[in-house]
N, C-alpha and C. Protein backbone atom coordinates (compact mmCIF):
# COMPACT_ATOMS: atom_id res chain seq x y z
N UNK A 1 15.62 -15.82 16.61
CA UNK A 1 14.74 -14.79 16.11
C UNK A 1 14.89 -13.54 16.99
N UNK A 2 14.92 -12.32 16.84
CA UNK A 2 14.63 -10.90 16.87
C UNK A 2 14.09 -11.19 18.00
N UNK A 3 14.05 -10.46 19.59
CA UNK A 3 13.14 -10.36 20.49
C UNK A 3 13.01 -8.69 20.95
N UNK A 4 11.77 -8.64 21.24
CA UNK A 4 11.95 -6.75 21.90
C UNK A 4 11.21 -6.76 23.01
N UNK A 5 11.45 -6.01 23.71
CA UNK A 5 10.78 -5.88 24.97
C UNK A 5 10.83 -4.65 25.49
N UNK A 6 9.46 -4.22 25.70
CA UNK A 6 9.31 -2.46 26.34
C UNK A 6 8.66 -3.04 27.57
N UNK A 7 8.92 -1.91 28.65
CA UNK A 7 8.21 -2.21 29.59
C UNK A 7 8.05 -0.49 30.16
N UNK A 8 6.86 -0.14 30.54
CA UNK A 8 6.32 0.96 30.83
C UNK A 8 5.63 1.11 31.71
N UNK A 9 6.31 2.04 32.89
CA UNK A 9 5.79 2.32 34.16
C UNK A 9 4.16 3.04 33.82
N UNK A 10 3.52 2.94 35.27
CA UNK A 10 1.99 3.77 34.71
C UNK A 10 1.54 3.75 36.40
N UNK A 11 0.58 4.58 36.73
CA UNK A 11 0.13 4.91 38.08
C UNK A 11 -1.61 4.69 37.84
N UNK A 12 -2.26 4.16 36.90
CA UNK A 12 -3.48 3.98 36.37
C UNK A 12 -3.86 2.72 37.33
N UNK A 13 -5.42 2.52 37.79
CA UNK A 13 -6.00 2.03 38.57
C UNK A 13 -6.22 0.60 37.37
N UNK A 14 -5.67 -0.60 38.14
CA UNK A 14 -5.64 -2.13 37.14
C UNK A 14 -6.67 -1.97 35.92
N UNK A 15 -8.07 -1.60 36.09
CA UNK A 15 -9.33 -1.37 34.97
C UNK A 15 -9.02 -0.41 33.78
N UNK A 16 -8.05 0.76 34.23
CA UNK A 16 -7.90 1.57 33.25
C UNK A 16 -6.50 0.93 32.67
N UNK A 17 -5.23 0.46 33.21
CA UNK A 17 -4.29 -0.15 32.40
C UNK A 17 -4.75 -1.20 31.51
N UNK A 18 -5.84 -1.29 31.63
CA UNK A 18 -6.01 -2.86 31.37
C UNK A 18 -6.89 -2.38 29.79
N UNK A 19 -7.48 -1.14 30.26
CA UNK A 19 -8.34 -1.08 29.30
C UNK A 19 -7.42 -0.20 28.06
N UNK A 20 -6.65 0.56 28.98
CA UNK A 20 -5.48 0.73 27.94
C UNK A 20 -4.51 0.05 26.47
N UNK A 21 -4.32 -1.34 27.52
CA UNK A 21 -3.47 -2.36 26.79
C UNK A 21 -4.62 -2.52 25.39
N UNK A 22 -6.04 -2.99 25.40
CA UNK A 22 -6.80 -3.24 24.83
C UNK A 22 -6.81 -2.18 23.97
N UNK A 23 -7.09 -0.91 24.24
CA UNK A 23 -6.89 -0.04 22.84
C UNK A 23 -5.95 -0.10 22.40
N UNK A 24 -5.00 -0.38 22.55
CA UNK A 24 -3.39 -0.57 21.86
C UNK A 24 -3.72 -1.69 20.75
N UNK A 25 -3.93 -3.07 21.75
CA UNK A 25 -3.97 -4.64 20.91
C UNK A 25 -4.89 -4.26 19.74
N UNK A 26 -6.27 -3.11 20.24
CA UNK A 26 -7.21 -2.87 19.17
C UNK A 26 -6.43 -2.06 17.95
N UNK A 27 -5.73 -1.16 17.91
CA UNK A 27 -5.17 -0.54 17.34
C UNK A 27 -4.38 -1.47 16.05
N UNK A 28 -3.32 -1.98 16.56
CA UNK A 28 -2.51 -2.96 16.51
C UNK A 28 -2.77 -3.99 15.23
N UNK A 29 -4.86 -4.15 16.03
CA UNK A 29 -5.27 -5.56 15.18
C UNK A 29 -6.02 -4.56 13.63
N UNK A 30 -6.00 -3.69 13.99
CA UNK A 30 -6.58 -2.90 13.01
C UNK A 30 -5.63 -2.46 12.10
N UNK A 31 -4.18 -1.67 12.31
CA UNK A 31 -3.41 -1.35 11.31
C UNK A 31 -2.21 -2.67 10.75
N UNK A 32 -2.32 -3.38 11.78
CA UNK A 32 -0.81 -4.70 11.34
C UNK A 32 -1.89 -6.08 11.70
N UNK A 33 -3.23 -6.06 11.44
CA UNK A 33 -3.79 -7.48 11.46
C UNK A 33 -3.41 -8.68 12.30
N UNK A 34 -2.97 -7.94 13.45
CA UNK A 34 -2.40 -8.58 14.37
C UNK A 34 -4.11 -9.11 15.00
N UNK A 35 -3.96 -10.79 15.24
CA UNK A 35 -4.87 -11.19 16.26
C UNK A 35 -5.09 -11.53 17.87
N UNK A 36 -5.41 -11.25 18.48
CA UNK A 36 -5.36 -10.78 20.29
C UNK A 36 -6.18 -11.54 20.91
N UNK A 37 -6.02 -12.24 22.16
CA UNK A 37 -6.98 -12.56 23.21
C UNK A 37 -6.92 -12.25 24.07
N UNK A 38 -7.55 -11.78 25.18
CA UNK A 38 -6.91 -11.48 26.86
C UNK A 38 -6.75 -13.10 27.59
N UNK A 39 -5.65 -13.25 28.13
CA UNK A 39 -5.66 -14.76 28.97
C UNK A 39 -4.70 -14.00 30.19
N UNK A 40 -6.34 -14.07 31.36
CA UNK A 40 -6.22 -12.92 32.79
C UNK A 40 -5.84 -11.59 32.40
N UNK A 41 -4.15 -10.98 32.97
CA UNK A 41 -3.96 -10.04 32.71
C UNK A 41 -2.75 -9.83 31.86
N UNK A 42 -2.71 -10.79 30.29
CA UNK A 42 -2.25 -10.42 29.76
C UNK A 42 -2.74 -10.72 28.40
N UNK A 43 -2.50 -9.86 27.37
CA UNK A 43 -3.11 -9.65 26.13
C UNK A 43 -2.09 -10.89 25.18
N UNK A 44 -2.56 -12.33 24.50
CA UNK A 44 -1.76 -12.47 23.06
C UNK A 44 -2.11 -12.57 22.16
N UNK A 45 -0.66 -12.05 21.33
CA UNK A 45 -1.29 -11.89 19.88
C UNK A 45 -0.09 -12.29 18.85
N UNK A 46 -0.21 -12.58 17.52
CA UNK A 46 0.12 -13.18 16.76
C UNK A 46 -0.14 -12.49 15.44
N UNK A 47 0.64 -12.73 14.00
CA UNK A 47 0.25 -12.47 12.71
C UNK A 47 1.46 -13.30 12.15
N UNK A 48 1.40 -13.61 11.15
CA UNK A 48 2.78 -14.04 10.63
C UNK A 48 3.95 -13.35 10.82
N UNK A 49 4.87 -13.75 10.82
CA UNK A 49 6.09 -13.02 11.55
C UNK A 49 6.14 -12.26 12.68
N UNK A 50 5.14 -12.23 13.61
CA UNK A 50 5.41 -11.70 14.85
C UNK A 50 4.71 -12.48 16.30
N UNK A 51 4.97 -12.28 17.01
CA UNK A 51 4.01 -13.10 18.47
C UNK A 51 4.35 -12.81 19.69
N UNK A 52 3.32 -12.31 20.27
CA UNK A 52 4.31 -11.89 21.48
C UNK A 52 2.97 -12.04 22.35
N UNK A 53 3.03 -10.66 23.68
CA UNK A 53 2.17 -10.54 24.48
C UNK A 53 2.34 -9.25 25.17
N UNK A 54 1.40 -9.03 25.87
CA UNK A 54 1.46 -7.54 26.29
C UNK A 54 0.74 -7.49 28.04
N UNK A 55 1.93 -7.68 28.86
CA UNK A 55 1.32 -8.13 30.75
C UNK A 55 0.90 -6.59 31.33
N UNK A 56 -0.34 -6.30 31.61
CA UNK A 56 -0.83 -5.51 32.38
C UNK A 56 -0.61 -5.76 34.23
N UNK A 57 0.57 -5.01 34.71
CA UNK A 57 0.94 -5.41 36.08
C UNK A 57 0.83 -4.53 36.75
N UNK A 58 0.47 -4.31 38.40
CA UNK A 58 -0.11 -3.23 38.99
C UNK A 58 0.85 -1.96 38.80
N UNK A 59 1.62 -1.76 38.61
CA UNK A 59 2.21 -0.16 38.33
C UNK A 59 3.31 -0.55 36.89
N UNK A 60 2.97 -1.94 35.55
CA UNK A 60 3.88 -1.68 34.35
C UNK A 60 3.05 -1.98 33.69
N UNK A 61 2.88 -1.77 32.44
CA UNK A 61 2.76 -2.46 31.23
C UNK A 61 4.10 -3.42 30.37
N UNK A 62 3.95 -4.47 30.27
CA UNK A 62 5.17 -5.33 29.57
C UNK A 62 4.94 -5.74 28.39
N UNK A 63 5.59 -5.35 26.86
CA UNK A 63 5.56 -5.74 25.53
C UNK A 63 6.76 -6.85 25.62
N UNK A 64 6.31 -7.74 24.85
CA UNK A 64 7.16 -9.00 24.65
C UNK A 64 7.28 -8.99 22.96
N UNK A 65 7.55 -8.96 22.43
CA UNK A 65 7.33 -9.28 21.33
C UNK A 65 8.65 -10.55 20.13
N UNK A 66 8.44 -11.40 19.71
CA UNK A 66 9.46 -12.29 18.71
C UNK A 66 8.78 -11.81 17.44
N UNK A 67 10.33 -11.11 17.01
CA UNK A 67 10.01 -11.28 15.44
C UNK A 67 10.50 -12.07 14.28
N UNK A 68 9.78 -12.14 13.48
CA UNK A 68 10.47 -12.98 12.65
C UNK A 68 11.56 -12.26 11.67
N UNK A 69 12.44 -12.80 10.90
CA UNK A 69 13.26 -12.45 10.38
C UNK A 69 12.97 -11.03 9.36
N UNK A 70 12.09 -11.24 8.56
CA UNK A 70 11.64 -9.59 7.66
C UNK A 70 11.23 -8.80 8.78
N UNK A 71 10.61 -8.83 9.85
CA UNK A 71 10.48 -7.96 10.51
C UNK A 71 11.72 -7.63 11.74
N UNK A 72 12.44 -8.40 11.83
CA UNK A 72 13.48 -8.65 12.71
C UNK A 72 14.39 -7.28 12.14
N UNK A 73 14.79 -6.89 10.97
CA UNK A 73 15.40 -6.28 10.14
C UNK A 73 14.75 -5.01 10.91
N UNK A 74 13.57 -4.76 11.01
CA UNK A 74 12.99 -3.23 11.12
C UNK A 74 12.40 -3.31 12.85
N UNK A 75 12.99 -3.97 13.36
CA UNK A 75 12.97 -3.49 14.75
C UNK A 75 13.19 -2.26 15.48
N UNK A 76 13.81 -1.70 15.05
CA UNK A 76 14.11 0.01 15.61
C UNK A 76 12.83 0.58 15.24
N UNK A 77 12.38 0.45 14.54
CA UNK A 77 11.30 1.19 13.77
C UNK A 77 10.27 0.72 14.18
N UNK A 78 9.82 -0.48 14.69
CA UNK A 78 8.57 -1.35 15.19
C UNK A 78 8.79 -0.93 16.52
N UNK A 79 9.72 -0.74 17.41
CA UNK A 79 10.24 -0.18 18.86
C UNK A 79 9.46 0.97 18.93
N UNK A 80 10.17 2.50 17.79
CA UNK A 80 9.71 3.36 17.93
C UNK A 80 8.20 3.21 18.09
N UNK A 81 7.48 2.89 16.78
CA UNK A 81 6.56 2.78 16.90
C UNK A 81 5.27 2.67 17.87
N UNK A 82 5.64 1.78 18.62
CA UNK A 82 4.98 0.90 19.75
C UNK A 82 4.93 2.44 20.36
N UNK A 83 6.32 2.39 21.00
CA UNK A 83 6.68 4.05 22.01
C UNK A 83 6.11 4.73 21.78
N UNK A 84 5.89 5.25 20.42
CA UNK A 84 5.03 6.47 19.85
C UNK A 84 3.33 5.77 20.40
N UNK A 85 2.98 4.80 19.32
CA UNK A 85 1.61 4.58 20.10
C UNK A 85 1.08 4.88 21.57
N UNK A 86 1.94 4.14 22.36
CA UNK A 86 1.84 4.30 24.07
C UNK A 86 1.95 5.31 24.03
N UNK A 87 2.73 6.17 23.71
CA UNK A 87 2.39 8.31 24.19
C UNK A 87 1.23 8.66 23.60
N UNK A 88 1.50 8.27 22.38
CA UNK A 88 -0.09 8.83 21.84
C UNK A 88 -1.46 8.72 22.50
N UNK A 89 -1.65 7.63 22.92
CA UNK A 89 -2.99 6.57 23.86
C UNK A 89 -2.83 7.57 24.61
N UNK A 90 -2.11 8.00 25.26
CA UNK A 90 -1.51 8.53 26.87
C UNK A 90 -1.08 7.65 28.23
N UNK A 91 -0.65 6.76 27.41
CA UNK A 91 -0.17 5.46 28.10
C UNK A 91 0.90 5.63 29.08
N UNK A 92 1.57 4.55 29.94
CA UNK A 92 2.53 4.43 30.75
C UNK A 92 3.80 5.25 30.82
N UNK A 93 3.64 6.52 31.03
CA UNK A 93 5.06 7.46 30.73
C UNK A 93 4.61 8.48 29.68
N UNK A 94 3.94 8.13 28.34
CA UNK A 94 3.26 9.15 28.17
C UNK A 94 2.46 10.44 28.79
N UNK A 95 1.37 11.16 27.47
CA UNK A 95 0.59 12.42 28.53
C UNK A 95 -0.46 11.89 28.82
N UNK A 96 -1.05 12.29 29.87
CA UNK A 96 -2.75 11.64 30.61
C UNK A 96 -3.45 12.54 29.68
């Protein structure tokens, strides 16, 4: 299966990365019905055809993500995506 992985530097104090990741997963669970738990400091989540996790680490954020095959196809585009989100938020490498 399809695997992707972003990983994004950030200088944010652990509470605010953390609370970061969470508006993302919130985001996430809201437009692609993706479902999320925090287990410590990392976010997982799941929907059909996708599963991954998202590690809040003292200076990265780490996207893991397996896709399944229909979505495997539009990976460039689920990549961008993500990227775009994280700038947008004002996330890890993004604007504050």
């Amino acid at each position: 299966m399809p695997h992707l992985s972003i990983e994004r530097p950030h200088h944010l104090a652990h509470a605010q990365a953390k609370a970061l990741a969470e508006r993302l997963a919130r985001d996430f669970e809201q437009r692609f019905a993706l479902v999320w738990r925090w287990d410590d400091d990392v976010i997982r989540f799941q929907r059909p055809g996708v599963s991954g996790s998202m590690r809040v680490g003292p200076a990265t954020i780490a996207l893991d993500l397996t896709l399944g095959l229909l979505f495997g196809a539009m990976k460039p585009v689920i990549e961008r995506r993500i990227n775009d989100e994280l700038d947008r938020l004002g996330g890890p490498g993004g604007p504050a």
